[in-house]
PDB file of N, CA and C in Angstrom:
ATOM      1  N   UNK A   1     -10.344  10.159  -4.712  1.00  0.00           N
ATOM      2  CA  UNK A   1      -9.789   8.825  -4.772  1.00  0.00           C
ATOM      3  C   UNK A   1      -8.347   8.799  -4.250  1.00  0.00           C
ATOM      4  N   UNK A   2      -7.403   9.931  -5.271  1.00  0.00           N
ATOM      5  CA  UNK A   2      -6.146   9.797  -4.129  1.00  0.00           C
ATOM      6  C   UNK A   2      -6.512  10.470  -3.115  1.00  0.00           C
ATOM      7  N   UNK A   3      -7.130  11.343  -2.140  1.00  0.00           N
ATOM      8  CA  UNK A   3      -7.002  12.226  -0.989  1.00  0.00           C
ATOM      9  C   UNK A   3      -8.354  12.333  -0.851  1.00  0.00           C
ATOM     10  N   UNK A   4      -8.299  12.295   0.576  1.00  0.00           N
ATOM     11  CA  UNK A   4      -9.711  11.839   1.208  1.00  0.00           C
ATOM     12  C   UNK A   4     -10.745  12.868   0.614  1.00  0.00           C
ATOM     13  N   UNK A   5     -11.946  12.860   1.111  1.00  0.00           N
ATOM     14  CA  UNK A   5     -13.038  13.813   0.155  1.00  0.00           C
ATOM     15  C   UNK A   5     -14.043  13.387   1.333  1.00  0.00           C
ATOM     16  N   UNK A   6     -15.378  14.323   0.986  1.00  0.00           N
ATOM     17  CA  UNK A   6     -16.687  13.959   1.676  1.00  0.00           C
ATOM     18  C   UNK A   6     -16.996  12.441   1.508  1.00  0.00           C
ATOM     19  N   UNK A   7     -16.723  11.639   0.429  1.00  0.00           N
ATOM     20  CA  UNK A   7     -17.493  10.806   0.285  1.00  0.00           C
ATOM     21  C   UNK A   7     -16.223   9.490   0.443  1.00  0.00           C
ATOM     22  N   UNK A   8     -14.843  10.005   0.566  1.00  0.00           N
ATOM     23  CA  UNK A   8     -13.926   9.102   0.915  1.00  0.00           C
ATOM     24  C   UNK A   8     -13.322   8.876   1.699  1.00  0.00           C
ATOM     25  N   UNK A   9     -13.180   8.167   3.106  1.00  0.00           N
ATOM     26  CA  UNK A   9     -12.781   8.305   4.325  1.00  0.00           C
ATOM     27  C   UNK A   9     -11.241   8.256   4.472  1.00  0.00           C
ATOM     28  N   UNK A  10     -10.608   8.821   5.121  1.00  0.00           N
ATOM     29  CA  UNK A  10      -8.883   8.925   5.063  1.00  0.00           C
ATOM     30  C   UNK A  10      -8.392   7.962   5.054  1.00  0.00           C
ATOM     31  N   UNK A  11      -8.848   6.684   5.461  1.00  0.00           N
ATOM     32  CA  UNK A  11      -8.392   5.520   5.245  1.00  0.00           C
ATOM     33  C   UNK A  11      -8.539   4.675   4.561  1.00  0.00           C
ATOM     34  N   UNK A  12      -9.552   5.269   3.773  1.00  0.00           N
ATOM     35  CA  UNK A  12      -8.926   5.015   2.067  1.00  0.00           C
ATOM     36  C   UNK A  12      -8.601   5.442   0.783  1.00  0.00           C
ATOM     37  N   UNK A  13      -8.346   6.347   1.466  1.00  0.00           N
ATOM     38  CA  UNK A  13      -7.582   7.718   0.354  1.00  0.00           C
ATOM     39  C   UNK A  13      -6.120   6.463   0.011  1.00  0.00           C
ATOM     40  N   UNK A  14      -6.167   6.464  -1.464  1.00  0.00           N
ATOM     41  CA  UNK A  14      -5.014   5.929  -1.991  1.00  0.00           C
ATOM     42  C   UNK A  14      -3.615   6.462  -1.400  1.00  0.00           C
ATOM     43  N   UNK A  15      -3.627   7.738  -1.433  1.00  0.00           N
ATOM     44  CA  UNK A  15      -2.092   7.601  -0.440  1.00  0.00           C
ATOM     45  C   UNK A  15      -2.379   7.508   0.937  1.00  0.00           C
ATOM     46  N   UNK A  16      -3.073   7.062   1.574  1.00  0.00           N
ATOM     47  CA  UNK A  16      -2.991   6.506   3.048  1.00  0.00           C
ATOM     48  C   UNK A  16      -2.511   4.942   2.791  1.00  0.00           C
ATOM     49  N   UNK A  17      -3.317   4.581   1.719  1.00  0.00           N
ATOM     50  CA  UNK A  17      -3.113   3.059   1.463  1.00  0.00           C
ATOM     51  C   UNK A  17      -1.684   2.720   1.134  1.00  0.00           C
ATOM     52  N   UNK A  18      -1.210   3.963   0.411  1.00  0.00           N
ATOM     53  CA  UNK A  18       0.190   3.509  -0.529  1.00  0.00           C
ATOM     54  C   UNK A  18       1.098   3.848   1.148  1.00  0.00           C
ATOM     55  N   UNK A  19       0.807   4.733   1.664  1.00  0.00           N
ATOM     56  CA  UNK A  19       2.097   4.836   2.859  1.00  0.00           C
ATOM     57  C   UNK A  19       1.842   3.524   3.874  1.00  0.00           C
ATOM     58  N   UNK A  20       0.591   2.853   3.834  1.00  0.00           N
ATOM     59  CA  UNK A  20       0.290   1.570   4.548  1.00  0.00           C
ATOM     60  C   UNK A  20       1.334   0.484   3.778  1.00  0.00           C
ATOM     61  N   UNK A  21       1.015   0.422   2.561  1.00  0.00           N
ATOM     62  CA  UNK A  21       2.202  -0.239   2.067  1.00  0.00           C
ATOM     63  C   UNK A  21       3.648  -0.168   1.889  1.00  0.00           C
ATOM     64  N   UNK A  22       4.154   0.983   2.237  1.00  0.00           N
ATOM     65  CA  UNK A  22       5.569   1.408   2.426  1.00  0.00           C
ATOM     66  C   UNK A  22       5.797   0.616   3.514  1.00  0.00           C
ATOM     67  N   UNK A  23       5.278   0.702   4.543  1.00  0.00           N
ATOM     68  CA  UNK A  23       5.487   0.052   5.593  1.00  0.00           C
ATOM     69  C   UNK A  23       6.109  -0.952   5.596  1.00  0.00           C
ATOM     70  N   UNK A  24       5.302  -2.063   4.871  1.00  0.00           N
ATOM     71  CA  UNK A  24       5.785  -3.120   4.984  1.00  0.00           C
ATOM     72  C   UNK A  24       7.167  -3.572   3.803  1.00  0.00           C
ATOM     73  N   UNK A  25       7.293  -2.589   3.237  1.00  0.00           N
ATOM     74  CA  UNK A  25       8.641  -2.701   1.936  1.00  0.00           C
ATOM     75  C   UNK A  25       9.659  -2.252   2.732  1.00  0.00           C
ATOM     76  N   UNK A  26      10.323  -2.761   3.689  1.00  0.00           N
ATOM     77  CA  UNK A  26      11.606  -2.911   4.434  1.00  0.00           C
ATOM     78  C   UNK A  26      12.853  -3.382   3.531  1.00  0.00           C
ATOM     79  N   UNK A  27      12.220  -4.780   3.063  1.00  0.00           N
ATOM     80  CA  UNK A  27      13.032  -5.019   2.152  1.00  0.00           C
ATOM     81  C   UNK A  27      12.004  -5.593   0.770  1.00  0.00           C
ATOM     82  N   UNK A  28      12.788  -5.935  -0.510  1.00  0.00           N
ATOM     83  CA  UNK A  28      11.858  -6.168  -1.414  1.00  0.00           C
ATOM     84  C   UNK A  28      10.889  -7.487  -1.414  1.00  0.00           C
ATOM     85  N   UNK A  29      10.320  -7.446  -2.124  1.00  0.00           N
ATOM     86  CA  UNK A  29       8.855  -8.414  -2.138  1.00  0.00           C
ATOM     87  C   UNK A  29       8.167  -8.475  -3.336  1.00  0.00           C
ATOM     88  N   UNK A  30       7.571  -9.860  -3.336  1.00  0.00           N
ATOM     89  CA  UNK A  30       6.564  -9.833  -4.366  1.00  0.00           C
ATOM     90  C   UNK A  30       5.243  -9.211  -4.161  1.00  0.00           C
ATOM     91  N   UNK A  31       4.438  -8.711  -5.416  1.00  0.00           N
ATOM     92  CA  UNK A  31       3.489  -8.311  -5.326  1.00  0.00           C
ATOM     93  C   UNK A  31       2.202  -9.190  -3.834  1.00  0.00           C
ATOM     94  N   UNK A  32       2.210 -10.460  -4.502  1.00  0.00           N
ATOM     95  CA  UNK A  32       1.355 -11.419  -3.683  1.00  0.00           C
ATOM     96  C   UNK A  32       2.194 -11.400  -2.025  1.00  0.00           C
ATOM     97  N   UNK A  33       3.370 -11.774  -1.795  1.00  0.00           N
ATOM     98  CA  UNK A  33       3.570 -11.406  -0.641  1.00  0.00           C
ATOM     99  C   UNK A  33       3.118 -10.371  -0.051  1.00  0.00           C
ATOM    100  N   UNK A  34       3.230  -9.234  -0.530  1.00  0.00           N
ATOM    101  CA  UNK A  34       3.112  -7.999   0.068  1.00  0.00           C
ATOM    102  C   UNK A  34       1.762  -7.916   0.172  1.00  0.00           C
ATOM    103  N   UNK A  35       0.875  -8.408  -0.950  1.00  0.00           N
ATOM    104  CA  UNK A  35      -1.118  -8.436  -0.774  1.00  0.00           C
ATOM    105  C   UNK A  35      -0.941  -9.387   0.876  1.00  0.00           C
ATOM    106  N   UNK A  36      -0.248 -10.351   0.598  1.00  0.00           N
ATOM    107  CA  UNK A  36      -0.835 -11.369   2.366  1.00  0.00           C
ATOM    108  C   UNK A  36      -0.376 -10.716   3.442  1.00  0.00           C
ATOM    109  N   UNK A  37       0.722 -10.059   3.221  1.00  0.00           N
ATOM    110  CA  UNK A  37       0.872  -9.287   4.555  1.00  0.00           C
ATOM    111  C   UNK A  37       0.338  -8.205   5.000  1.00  0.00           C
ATOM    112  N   UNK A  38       0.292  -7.712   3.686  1.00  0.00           N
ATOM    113  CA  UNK A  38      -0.634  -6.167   4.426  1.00  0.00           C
ATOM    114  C   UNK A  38      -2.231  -6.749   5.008  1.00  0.00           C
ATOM    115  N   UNK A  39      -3.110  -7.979   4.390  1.00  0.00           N
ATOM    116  CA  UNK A  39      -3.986  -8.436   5.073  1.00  0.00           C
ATOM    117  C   UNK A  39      -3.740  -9.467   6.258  1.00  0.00           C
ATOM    118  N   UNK A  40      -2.859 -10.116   6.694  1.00  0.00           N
ATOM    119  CA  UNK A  40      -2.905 -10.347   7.477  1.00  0.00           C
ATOM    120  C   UNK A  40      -3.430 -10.133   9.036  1.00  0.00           C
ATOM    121  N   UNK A  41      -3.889 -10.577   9.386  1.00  0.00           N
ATOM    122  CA  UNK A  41      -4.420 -10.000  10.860  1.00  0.00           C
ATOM    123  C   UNK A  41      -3.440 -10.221  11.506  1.00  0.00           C
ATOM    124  N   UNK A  42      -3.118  -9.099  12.771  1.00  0.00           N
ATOM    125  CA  UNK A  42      -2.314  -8.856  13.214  1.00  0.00           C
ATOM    126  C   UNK A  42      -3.061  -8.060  14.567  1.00  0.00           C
ATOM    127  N   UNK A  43      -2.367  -7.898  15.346  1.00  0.00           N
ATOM    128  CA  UNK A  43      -2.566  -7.309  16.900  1.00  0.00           C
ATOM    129  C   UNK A  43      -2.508  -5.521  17.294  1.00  0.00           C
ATOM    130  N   UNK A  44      -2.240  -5.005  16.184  1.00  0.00           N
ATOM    131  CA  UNK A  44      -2.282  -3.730  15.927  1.00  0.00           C
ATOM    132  C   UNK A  44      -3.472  -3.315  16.602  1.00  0.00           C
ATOM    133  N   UNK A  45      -3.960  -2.466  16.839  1.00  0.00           N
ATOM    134  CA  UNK A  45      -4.915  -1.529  17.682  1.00  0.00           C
ATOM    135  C   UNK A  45      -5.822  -1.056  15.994  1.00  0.00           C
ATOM    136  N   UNK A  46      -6.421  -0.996  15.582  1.00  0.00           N
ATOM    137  CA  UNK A  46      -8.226  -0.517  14.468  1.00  0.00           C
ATOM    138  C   UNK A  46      -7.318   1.380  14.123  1.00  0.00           C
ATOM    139  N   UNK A  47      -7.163   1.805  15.402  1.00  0.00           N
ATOM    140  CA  UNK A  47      -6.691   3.129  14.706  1.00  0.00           C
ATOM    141  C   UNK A  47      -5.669   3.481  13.910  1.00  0.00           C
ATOM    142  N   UNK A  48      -5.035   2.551  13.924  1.00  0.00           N
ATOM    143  CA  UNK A  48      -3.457   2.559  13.832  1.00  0.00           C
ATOM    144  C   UNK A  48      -3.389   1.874  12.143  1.00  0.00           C
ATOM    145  N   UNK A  49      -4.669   0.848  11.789  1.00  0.00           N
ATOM    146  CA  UNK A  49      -4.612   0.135  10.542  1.00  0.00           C
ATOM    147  C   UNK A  49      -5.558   0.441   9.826  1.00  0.00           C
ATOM    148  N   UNK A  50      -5.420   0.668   8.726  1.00  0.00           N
ATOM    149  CA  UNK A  50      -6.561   1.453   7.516  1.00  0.00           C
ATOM    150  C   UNK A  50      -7.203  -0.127   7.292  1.00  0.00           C
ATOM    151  N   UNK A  51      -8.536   0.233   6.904  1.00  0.00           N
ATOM    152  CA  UNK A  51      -9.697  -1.069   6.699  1.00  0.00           C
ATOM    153  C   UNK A  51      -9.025  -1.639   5.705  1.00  0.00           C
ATOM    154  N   UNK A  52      -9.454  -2.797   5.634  1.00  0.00           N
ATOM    155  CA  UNK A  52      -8.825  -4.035   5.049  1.00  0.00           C
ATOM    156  C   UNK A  52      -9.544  -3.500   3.456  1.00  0.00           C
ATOM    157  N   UNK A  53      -8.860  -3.637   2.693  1.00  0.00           N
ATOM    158  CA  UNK A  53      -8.875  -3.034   1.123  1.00  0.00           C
ATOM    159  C   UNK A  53      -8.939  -4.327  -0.227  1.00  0.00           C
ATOM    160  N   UNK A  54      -9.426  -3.993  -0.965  1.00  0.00           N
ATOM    161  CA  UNK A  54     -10.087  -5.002  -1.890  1.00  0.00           C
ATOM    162  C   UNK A  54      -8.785  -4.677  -2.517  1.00  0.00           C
ATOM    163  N   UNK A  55      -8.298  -6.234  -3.856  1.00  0.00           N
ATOM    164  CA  UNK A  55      -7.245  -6.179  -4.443  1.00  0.00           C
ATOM    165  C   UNK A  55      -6.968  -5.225  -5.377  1.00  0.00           C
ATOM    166  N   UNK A  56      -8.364  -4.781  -6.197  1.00  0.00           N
ATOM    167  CA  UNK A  56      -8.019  -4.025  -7.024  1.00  0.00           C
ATOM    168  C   UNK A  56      -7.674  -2.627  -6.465  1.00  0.00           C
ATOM    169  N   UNK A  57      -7.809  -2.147  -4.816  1.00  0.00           N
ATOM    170  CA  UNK A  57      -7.635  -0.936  -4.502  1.00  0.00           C
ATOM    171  C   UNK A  57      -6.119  -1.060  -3.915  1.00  0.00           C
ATOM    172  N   UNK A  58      -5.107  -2.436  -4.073  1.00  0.00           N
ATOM    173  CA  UNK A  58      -4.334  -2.430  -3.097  1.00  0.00           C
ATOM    174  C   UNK A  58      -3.090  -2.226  -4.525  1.00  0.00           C
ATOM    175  N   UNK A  59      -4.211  -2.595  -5.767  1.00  0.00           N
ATOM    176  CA  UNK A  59      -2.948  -2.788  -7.180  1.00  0.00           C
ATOM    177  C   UNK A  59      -3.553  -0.711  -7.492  1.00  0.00           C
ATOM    178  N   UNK A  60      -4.308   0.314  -6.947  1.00  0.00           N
ATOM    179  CA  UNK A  60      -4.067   1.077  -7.895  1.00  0.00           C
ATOM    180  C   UNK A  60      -3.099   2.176  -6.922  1.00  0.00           C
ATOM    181  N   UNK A  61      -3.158   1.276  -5.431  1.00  0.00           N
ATOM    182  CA  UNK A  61      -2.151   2.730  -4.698  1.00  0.00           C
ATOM    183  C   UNK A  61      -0.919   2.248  -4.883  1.00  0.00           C
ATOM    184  N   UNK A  62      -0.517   0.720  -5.548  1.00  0.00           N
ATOM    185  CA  UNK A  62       0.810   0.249  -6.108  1.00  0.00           C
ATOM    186  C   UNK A  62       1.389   1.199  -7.487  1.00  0.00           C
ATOM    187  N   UNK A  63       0.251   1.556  -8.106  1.00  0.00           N
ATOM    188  CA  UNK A  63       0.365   1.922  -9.581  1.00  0.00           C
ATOM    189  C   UNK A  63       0.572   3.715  -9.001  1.00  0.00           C
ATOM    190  N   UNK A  64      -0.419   4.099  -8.171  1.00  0.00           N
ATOM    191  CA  UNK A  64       0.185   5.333  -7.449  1.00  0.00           C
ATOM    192  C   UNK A  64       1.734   5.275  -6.957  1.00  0.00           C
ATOM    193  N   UNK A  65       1.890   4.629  -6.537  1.00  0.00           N
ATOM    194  CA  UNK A  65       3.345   4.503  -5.605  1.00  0.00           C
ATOM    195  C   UNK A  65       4.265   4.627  -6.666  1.00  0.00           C
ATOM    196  N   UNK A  66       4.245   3.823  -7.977  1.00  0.00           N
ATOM    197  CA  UNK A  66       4.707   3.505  -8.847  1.00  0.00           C
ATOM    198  C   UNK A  66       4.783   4.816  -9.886  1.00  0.00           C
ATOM    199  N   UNK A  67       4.252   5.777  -9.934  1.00  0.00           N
ATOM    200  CA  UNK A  67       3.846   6.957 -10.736  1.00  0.00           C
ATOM    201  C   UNK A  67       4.519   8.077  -9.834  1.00  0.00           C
ATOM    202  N   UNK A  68       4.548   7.996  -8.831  1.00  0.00           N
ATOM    203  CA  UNK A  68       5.732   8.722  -8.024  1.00  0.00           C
ATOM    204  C   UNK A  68       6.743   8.823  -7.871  1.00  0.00           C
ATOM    205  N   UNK A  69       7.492   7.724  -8.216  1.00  0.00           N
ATOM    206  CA  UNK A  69       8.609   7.149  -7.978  1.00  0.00           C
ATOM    207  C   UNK A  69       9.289   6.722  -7.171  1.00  0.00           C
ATOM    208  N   UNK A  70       8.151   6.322  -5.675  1.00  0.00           N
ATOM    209  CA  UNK A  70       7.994   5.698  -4.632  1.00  0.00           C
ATOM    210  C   UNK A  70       9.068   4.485  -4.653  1.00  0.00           C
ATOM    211  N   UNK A  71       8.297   3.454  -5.460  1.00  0.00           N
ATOM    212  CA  UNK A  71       8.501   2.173  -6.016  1.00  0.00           C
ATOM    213  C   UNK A  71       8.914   2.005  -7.082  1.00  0.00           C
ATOM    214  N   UNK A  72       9.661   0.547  -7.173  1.00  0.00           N
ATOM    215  CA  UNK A  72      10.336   0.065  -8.414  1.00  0.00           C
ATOM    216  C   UNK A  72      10.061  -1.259  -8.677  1.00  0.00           C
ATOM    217  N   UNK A  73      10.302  -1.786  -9.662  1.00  0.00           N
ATOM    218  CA  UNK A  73       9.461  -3.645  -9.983  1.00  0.00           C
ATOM    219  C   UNK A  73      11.091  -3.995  -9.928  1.00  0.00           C
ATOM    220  N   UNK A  74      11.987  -4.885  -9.447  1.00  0.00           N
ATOM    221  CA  UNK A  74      13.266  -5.337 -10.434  1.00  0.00           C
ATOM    222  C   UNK A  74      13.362  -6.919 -10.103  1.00  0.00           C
ATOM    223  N   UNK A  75      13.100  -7.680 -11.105  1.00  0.00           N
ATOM    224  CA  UNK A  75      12.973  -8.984 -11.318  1.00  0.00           C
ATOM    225  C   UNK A  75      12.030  -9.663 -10.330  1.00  0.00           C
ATOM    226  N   UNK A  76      10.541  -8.781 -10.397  1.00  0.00           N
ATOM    227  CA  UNK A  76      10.104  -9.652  -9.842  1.00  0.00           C
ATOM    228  C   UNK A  76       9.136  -9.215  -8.219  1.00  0.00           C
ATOM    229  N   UNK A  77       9.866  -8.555  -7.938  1.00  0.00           N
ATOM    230  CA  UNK A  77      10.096  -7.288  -6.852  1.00  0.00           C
ATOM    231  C   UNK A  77       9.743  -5.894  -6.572  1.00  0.00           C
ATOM    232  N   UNK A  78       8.612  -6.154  -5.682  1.00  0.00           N
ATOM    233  CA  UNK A  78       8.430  -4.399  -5.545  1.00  0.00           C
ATOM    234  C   UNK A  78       9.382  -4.050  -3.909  1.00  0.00           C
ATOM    235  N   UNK A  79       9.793  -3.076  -4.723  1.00  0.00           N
ATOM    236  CA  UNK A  79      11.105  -2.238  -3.473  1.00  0.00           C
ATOM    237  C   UNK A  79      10.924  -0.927  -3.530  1.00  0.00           C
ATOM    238  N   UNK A  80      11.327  -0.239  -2.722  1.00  0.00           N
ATOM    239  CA  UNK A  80      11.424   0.648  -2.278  1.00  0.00           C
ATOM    240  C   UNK A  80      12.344   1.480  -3.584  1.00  0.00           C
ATOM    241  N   UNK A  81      12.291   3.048  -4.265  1.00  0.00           N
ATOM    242  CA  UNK A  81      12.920   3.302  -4.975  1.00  0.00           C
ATOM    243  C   UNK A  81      13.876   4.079  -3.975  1.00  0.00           C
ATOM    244  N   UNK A  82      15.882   3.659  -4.435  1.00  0.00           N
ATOM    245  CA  UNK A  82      16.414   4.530  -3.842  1.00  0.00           C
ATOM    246  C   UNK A  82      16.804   5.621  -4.551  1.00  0.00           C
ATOM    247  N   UNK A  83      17.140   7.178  -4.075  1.00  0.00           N
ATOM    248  CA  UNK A  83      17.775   8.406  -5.434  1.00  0.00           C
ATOM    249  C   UNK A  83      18.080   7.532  -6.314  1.00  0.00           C
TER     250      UNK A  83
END
């Protein structure tokens, strides 16, 4: 589930998903923002973008990200954690 396996393709291994979502945390965001953008369609090239991911798989590589110390919530806001 986190790291790909026979039966889980790399692109949706939870940390492929969670570094898909780094991406877009440039600056901070709400949860729901960050769900519409990472689905958004966009002009990207299929290799380059991991398959479009159901909500509950997009809240557990958040909760991954979040268990790392990737990410931080602050009022509201998922950001990027700095040192």
């Amino acid at each position: 589930m986190i790291l790909p396996s026979k039966h889980l393709p790399q692109d949706r291994a939870l940390l492929t998903v969670g570094a898909h979502i780094l991406t877009f945390l440039g600056r901070p965001k709400t949860v729901s923002a960050l769900w519409e953008e990472l689905n958004k369609l966009d002009d990207r090239p299929a290799a380059t973008t991991p398959r479009r991911i159901t909500y509950d798989w997009f809240l557990l590589a958040l909760d991954l990200l979040y268990s790392l110390g990737t990410i931080e919530l602050n009022n509201g806001l998922v950001a990027r954690r700095t040192a």
